[in-house]
C-alpha atoms as a PDB file:
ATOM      1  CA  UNK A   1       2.826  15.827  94.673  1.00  0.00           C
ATOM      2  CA  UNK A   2       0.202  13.696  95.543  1.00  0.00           C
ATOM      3  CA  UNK A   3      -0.727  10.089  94.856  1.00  0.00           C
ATOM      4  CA  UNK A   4      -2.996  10.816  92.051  1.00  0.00           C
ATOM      5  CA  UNK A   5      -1.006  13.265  90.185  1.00  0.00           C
ATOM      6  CA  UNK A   6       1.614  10.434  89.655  1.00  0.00           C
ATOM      7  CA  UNK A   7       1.950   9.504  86.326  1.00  0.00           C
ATOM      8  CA  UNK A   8       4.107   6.313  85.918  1.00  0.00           C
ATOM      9  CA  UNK A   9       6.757   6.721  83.036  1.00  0.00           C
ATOM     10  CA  UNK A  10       7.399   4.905  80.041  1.00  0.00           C
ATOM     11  CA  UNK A  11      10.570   3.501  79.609  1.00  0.00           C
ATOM     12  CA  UNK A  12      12.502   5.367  76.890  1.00  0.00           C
ATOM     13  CA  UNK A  13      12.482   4.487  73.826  1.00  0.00           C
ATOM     14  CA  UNK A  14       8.391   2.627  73.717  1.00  0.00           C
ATOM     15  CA  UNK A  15       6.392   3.487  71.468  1.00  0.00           C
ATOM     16  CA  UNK A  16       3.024   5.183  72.523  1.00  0.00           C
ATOM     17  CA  UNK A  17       0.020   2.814  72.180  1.00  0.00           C
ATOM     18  CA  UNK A  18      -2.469   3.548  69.421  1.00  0.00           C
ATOM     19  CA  UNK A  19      -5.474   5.492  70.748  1.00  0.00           C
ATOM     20  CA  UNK A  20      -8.855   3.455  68.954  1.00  0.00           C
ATOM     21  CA  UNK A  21      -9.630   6.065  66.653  1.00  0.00           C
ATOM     22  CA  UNK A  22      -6.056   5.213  65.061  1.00  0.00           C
ATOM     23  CA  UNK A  23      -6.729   1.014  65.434  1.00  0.00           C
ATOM     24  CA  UNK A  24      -9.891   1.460  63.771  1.00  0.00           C
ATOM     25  CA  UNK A  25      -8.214   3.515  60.573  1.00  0.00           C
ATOM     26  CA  UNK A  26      -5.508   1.081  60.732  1.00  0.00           C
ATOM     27  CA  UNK A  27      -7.802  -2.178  60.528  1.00  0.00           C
ATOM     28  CA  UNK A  28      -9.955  -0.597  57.984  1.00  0.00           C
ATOM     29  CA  UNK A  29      -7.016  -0.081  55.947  1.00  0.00           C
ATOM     30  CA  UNK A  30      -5.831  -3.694  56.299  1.00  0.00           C
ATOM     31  CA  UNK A  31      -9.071  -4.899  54.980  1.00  0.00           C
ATOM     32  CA  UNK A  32      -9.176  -2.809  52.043  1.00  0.00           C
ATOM     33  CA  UNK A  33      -5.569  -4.284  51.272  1.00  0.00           C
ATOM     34  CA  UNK A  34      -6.914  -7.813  51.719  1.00  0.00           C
ATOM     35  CA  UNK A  35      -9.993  -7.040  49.666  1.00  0.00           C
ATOM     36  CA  UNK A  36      -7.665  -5.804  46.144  1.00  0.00           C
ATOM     37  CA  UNK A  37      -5.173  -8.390  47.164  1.00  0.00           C
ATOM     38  CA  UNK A  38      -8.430 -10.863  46.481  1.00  0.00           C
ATOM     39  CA  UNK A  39      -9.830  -8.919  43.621  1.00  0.00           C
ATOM     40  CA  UNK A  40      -6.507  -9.255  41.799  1.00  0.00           C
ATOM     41  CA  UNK A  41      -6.183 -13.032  42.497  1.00  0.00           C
ATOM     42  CA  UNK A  42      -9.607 -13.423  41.091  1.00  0.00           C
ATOM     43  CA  UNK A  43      -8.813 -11.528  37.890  1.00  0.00           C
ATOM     44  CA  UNK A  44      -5.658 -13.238  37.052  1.00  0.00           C
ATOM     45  CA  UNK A  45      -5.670 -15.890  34.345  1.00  0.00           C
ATOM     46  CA  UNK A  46      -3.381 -18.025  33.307  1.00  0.00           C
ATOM     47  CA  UNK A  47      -4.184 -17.786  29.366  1.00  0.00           C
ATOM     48  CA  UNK A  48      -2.538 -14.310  29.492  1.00  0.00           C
ATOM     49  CA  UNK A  49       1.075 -15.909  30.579  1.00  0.00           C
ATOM     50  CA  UNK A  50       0.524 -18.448  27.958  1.00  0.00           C
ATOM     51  CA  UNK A  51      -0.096 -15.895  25.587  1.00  0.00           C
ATOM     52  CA  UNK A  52       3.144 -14.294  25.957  1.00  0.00           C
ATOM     53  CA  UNK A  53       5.101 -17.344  26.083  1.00  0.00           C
ATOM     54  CA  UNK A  54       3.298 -17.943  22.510  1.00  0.00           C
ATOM     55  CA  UNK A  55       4.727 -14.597  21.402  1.00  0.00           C
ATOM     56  CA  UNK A  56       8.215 -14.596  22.300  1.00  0.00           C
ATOM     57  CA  UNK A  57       8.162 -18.255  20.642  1.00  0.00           C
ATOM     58  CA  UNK A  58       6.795 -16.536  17.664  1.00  0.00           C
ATOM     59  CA  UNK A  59       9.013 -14.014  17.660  1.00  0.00           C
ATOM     60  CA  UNK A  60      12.123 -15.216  18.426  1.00  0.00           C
ATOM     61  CA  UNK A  61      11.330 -18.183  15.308  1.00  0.00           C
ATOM     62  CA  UNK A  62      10.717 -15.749  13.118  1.00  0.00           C
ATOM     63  CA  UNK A  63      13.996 -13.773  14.030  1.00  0.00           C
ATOM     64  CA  UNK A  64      15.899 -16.883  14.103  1.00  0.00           C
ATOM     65  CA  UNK A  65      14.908 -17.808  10.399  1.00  0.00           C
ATOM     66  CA  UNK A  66      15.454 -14.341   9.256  1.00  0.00           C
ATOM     67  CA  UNK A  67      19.169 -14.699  10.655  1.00  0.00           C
ATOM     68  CA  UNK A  68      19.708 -18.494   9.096  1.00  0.00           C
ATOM     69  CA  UNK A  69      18.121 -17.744   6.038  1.00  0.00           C
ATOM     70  CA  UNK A  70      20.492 -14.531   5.625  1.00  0.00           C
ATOM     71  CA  UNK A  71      17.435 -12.280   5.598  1.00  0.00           C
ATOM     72  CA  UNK A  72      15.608 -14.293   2.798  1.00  0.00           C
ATOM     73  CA  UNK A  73      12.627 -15.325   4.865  1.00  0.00           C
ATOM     74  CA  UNK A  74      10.693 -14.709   8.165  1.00  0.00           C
ATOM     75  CA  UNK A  75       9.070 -18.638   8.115  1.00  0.00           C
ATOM     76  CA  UNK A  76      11.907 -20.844   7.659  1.00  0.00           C
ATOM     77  CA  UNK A  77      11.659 -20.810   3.653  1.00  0.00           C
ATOM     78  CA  UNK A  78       7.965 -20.814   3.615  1.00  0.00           C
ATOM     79  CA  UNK A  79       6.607 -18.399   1.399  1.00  0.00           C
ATOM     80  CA  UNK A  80       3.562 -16.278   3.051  1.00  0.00           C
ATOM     81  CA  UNK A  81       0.766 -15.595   0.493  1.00  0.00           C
ATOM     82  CA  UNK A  82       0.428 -11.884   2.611  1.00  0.00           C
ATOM     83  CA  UNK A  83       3.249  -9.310   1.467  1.00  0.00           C
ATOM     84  CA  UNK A  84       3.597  -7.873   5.022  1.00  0.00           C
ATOM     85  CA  UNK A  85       4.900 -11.499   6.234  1.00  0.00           C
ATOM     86  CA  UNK A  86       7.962 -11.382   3.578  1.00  0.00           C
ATOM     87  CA  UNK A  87      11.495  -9.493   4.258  1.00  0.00           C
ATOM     88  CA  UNK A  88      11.067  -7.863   0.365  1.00  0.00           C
ATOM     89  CA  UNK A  89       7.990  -6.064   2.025  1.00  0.00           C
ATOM     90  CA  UNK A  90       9.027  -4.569   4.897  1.00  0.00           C
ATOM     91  CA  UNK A  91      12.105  -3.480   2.784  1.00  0.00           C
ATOM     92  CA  UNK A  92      11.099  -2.013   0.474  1.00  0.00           C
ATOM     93  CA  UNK A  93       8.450  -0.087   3.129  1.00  0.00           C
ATOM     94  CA  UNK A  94      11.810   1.033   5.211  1.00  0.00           C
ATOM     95  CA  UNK A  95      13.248   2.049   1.876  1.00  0.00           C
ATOM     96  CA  UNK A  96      10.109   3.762   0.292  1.00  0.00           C
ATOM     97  CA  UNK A  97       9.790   6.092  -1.597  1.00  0.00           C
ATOM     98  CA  UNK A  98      12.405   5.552  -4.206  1.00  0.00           C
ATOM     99  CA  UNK A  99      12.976   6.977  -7.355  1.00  0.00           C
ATOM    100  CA  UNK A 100      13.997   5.674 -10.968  1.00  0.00           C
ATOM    101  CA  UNK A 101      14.390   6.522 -14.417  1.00  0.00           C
ATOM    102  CA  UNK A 102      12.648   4.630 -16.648  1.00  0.00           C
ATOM    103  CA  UNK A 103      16.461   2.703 -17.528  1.00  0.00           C
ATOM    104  CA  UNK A 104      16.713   2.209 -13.816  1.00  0.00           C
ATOM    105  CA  UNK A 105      13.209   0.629 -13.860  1.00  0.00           C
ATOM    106  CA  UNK A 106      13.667  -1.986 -16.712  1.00  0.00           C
ATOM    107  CA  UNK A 107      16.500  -3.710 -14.062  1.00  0.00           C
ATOM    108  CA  UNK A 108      13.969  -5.138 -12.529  1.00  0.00           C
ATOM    109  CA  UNK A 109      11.356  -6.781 -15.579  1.00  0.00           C
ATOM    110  CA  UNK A 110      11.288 -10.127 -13.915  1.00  0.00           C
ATOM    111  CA  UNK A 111      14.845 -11.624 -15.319  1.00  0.00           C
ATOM    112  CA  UNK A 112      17.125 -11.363 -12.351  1.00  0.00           C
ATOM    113  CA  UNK A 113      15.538 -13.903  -9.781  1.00  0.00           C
ATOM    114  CA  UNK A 114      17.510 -11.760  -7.422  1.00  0.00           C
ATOM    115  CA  UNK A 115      15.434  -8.657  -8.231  1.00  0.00           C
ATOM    116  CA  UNK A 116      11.136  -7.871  -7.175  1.00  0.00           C
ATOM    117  CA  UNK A 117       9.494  -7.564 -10.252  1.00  0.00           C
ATOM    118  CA  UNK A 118       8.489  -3.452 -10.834  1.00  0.00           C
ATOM    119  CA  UNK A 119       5.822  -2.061 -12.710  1.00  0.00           C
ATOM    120  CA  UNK A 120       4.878   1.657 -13.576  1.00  0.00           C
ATOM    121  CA  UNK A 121       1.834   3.479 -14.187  1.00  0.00           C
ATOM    122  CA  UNK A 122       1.480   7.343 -15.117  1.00  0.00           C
ATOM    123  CA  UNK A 123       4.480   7.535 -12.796  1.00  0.00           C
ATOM    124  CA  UNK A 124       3.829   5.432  -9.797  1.00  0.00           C
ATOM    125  CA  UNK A 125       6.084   2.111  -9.018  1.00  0.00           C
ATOM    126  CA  UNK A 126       4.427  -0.949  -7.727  1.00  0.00           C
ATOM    127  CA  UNK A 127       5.807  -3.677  -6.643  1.00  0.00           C
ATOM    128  CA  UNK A 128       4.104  -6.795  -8.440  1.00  0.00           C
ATOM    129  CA  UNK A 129       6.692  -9.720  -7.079  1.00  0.00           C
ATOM    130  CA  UNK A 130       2.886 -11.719  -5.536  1.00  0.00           C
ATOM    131  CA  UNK A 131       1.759 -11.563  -9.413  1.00  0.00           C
ATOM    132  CA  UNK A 132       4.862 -12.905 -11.070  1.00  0.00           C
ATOM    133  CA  UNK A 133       2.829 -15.821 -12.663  1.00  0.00           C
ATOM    134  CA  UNK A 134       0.937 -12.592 -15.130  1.00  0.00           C
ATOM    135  CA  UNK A 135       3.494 -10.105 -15.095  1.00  0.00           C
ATOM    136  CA  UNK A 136       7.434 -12.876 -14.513  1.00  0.00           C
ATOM    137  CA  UNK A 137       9.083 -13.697 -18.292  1.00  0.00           C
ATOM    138  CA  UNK A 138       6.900 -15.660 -20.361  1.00  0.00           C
ATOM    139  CA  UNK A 139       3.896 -14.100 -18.456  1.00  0.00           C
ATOM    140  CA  UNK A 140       0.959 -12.387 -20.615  1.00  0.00           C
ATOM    141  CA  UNK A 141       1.583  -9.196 -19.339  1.00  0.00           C
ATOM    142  CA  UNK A 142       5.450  -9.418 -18.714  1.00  0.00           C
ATOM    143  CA  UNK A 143       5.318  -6.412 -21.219  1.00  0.00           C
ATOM    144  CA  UNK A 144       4.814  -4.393 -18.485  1.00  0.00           C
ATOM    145  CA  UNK A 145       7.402  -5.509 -16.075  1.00  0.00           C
ATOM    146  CA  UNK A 146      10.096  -2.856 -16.017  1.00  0.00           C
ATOM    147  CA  UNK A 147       8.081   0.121 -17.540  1.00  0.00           C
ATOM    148  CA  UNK A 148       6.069   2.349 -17.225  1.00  0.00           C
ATOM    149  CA  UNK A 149       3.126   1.420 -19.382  1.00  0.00           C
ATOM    150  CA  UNK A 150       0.248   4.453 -18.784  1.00  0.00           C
ATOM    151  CA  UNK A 151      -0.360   4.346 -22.704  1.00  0.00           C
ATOM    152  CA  UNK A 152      -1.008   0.660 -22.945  1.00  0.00           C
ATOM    153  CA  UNK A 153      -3.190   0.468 -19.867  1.00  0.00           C
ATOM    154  CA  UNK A 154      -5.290   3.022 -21.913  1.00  0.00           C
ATOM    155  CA  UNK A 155      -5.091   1.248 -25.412  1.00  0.00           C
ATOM    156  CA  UNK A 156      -4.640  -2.311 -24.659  1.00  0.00           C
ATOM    157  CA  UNK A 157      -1.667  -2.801 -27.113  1.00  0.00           C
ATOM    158  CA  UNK A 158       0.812  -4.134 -25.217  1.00  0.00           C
ATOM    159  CA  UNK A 159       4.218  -4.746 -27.071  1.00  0.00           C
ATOM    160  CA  UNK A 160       3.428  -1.286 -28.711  1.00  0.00           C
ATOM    161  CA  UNK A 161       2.012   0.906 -26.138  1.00  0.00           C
ATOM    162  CA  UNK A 162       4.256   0.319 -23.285  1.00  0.00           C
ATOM    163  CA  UNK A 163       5.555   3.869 -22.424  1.00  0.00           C
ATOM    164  CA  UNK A 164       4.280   6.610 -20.060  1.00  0.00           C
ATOM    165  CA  UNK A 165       3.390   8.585 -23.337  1.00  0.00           C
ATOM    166  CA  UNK A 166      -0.091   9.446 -23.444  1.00  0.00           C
ATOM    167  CA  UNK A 167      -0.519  11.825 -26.461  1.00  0.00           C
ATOM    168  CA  UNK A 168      -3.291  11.426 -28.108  1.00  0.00           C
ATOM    169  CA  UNK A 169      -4.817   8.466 -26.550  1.00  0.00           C
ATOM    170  CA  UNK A 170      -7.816   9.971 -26.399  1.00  0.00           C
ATOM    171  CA  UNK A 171      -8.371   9.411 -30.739  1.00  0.00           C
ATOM    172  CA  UNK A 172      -9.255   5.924 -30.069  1.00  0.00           C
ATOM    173  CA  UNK A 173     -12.730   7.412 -28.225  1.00  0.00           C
ATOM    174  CA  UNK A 174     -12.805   9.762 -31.527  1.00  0.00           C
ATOM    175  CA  UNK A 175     -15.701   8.715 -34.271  1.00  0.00           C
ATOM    176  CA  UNK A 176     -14.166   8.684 -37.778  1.00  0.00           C
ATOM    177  CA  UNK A 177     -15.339  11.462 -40.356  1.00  0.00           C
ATOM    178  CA  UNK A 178     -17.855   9.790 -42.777  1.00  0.00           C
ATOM    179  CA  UNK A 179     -18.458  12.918 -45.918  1.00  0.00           C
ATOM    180  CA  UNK A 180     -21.926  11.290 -46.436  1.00  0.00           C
ATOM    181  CA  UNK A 181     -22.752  11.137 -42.791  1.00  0.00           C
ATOM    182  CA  UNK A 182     -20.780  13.964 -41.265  1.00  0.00           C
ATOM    183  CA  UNK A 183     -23.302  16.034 -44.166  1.00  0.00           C
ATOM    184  CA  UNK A 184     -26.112  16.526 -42.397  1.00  0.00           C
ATOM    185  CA  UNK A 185     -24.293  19.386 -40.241  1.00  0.00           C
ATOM    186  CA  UNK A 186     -23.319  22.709 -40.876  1.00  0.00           C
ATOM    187  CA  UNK A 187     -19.926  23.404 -41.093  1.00  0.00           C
ATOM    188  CA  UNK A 188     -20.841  25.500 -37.567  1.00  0.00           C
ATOM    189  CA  UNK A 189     -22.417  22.431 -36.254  1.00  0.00           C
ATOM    190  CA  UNK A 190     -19.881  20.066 -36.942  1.00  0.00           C
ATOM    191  CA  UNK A 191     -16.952  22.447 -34.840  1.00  0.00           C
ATOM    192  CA  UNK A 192     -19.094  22.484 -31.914  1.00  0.00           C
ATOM    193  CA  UNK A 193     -19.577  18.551 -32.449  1.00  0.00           C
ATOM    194  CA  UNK A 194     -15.985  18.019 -32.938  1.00  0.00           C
ATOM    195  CA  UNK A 195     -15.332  19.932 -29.740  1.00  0.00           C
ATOM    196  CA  UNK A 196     -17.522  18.199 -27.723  1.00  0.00           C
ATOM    197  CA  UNK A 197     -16.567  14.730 -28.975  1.00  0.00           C
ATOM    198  CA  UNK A 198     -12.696  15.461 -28.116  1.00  0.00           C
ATOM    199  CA  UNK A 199     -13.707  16.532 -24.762  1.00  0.00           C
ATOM    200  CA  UNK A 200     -15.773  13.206 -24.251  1.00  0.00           C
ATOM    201  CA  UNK A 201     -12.668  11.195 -25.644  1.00  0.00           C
ATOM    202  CA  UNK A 202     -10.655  13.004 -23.070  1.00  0.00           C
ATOM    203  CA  UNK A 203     -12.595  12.353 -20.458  1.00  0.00           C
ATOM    204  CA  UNK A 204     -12.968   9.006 -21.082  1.00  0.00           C
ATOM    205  CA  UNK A 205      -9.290   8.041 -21.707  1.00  0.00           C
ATOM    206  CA  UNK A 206      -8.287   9.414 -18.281  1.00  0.00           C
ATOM    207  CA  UNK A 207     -11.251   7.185 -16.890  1.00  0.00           C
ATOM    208  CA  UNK A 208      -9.491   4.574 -18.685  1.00  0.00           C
ATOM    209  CA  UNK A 209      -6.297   5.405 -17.156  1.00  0.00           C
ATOM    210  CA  UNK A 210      -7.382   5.993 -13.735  1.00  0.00           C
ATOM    211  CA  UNK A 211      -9.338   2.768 -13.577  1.00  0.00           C
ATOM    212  CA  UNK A 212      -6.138   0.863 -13.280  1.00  0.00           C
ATOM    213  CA  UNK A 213      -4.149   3.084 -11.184  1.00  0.00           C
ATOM    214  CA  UNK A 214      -6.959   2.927  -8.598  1.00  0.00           C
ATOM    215  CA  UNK A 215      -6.644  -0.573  -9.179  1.00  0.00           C
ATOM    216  CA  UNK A 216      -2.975  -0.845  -7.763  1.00  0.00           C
ATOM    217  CA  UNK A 217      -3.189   1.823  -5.369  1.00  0.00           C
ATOM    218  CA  UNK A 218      -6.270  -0.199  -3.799  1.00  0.00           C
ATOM    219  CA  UNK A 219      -4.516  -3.472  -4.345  1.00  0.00           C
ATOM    220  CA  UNK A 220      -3.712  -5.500  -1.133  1.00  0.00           C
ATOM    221  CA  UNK A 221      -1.317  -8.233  -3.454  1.00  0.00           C
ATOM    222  CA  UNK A 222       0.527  -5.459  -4.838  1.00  0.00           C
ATOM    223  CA  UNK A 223       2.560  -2.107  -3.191  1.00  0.00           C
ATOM    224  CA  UNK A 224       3.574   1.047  -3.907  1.00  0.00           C
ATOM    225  CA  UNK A 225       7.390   1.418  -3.789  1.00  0.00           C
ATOM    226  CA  UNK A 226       8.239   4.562  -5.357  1.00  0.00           C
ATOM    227  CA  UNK A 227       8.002   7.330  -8.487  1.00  0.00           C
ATOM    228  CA  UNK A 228       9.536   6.984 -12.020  1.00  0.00           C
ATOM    229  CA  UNK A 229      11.728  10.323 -12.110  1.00  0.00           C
ATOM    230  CA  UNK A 230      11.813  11.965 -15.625  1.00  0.00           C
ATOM    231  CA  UNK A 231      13.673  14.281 -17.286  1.00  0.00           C
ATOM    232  CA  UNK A 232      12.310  17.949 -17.452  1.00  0.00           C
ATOM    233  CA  UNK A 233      11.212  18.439 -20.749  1.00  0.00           C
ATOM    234  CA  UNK A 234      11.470  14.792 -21.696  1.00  0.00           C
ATOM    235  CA  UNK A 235       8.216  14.389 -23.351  1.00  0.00           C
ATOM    236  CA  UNK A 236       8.377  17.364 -25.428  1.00  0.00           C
ATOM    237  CA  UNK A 237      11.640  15.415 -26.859  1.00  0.00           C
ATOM    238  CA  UNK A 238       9.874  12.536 -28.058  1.00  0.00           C
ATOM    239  CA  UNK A 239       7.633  12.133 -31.647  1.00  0.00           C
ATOM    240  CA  UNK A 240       3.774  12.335 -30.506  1.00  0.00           C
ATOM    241  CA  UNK A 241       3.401   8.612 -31.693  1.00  0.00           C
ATOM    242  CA  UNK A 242       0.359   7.391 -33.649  1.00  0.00           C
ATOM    243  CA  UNK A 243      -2.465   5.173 -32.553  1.00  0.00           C
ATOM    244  CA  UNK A 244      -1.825   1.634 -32.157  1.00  0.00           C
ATOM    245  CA  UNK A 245      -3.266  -0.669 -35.044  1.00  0.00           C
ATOM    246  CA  UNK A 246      -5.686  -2.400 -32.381  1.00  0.00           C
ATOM    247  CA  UNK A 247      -6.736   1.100 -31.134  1.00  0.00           C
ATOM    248  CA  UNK A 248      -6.986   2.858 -33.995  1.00  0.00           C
ATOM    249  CA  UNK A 249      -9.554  -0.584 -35.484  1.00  0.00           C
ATOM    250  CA  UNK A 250     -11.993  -0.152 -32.716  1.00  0.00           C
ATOM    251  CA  UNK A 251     -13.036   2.967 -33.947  1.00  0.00           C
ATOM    252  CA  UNK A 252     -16.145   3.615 -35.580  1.00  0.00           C
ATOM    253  CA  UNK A 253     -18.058   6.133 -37.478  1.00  0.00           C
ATOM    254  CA  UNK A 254     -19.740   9.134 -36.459  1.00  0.00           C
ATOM    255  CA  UNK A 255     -23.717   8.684 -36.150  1.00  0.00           C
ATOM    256  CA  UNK A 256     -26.129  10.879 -36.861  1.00  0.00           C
ATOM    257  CA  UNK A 257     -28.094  12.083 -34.129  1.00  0.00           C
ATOM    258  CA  UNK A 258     -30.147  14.414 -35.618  1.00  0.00           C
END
């Protein structure tokens, strides 16, 4: 073997030097390394580790005064003006939807300080607890705490009215019958008239209705927790009562339109 075919040995075990194709990849590779490294330094701020700090202090407080306060309050006995920030809320949210009978529902008219105050309409609970200075004991509405009070909604008498019975709600959009007025139709005339006035009445006594239940459905101070559960057949038990005194006064007589 001659002098130039000699090929000195490496000694076992080295590793084979990088050819410069491979040192080139491998620098390039470093540098892109070095470039993120630099890119993420420059997009790190502080104000996001101080923000987290600020939550955990938040809620761990809040957890801590829900423990002390034996689940009475979030904010160390402060009351929150929003419903989401108080215990009752969330409770009732985790415990939603419930379901009374109208007895079940007059527990919680506003007496027991222990109790949120409840309200029904046409058979939807709310919870009214932020509104206790209208609807608490001694309140102008506290007729409606712990009922369900669709009729009087409609007819604005409230010690009378306060009942989900709406039969015949709809007279108090009725004209009254005047002979000397109601005489300048035919007896055919007058049907059709009649007919068309109930249907008008009708209409506008669900309006009536609806107006408030829209009103607590959309309400942001008050929530829905529930349904008032009824017999079957439980309003075909009760007398169809009459109109309310205040109702039945704001009535007026039929005009002629002739």
């Amino acid at each position: 073997m001659t002098d130039s075919k000699v090929r000195q040995r490496r000694p076992q075990g080295e590793a084979e030097p990088p050819s410069a194709k491979e040192a080139v990849r491998a620098g390039t590779k470093e540098a892109v390394h070095a470039s993120s490294r630099a890119d993420a330094d420059d997009r790190y701020s502080p104000w996001l580790d101080v923000l987290r700090v600020l939550t955990f202090l938040l809620l761990a407080s809040c957890g801590l005064s829900y423990v002390i306060s034996g689940g009475e309050s979030w904010a160390w006995g402060v009351t929150p003006r929003l419903g989401f920030l108080q215990p009752d809320w969330w409770r009732a949210k985790m415990a939603w939807p419930v379901y009374m009978t109208l007895h079940e529902l007059s527990a919680y008219d506003g007496r027991d300080p222990d109790k949120p105050l409840y309200l029904g309409i046409n058979g939807t609970i709310y919870d009214v607890s932020n509104g206790r200075h209208m609807y608490g004991p001694g309140a102008s509405y506290h007729a409606f705490a712990g009922h369900d009070s669709a009729r009087a909604f409609v007819t604005t008498c409230i010690e009378q009215d306060n009942n989900p019975d709406l039969r015949g709600v709809e007279q108090m959009f009725l004209p009254l019958d005047d002979q000397d007025t109601d005489a300048y139709w035919s007896a055919a005339e007058m049907a059709k008239l009649r007919a068309d006035e109930l249907e008008a009445a009708k209409e506008r006594a669900y309006l009536a209705l609806k107006n408030w239940a829209d009103f607590f459905a959309n309400s942001n101070k008050y929530h829905r927790v529930g349904y008032v559960k009824m017999d079957e057949g439980w309003l075909e038990k009760q007398p169809v009562k009459e109109l309310c005194a205040k109702a039945q006064k704001g009535r007026t007589k039929r005009q002629t339109q002739r």
